[in-house]
Protein backbone atom coordinates (compact mmCIF):
# COMPACT_ATOMS: atom_id res chain seq x y z
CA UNK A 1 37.78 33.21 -16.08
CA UNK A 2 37.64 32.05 -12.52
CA UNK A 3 34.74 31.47 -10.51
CA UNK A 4 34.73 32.29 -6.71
CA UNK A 5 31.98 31.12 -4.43
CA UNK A 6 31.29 30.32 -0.57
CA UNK A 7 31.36 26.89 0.44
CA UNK A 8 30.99 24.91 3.75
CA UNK A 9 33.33 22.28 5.37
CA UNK A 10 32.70 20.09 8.17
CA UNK A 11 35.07 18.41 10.63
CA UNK A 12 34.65 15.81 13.10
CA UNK A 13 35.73 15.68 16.83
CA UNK A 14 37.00 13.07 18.44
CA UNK A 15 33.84 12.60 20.10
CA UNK A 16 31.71 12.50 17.51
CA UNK A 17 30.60 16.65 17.73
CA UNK A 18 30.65 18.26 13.96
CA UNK A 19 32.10 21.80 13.65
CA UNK A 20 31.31 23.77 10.65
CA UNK A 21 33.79 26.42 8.60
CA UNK A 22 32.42 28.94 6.01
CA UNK A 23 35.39 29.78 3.26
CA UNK A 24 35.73 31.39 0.14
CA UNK A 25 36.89 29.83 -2.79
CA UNK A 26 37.93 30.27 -6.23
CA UNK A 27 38.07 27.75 -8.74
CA UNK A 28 41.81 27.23 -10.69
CA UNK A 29 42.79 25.26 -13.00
CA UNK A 30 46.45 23.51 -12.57
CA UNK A 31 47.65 20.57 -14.49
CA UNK A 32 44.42 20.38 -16.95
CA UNK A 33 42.21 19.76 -13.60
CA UNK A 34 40.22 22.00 -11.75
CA UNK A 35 40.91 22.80 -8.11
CA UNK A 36 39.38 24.79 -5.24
CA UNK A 37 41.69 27.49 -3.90
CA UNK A 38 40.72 28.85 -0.08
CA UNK A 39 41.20 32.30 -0.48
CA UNK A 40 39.56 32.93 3.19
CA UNK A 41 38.25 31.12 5.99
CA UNK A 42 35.27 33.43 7.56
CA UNK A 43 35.21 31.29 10.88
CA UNK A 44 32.57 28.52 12.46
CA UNK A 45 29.23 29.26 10.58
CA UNK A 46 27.38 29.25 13.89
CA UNK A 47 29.55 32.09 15.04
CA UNK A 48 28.70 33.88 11.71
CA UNK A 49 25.06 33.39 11.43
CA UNK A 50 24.18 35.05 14.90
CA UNK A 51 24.54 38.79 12.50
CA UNK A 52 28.22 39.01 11.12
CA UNK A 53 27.16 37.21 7.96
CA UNK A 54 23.86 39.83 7.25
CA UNK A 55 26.05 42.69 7.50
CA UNK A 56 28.84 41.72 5.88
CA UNK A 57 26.08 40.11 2.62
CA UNK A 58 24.74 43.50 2.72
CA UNK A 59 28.45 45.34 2.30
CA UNK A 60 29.50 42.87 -0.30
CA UNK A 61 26.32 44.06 -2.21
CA UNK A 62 27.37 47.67 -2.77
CA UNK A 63 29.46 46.81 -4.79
CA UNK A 64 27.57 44.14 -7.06
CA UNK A 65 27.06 45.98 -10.52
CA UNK A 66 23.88 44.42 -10.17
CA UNK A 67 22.67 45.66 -7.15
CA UNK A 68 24.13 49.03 -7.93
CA UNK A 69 22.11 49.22 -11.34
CA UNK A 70 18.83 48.37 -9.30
CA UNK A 71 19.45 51.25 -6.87
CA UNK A 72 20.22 53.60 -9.70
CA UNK A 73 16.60 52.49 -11.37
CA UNK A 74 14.67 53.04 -8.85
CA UNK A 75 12.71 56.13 -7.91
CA UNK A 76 14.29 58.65 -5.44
């Protein structure tokens, strides 16, 4: 089983200024050790965090079975 997650890395300018990537990973295993695969890079986090990343959390979440059992427990 592979996990996947979100994970942050940070590069450094030339003059000192940090910029900082959100990508998606998945954890593989190659040789016996375990390795982080970038499946996608989702852009500068600063870019995403001014609304892209709320709407695309809330898309990814339709399709959680978790989520999805919630919604079919509750009420109409």
């Amino acid at each position: 089983m592979y996990a996947m997650y979100a994970r942050t890395k940070t590069f450094t300018n030339k003059d000192g200024s940090k910029r900082t990537y959100l990508q998606i990973v998945e954890a593989v295993r190659e040789n016996g050790k375990v390795r982080q695969k970038v499946l996608m890079n989702m852009g500068r986090i600063e870019d995403l965090q001014e609304g892209n990343l709320d709407r695309l959390i809330a898309s990814l979440a339709k399709f959680s079975k978790k989520q999805w059992i919630k919604a079919e427990a509750e009420p109409v």
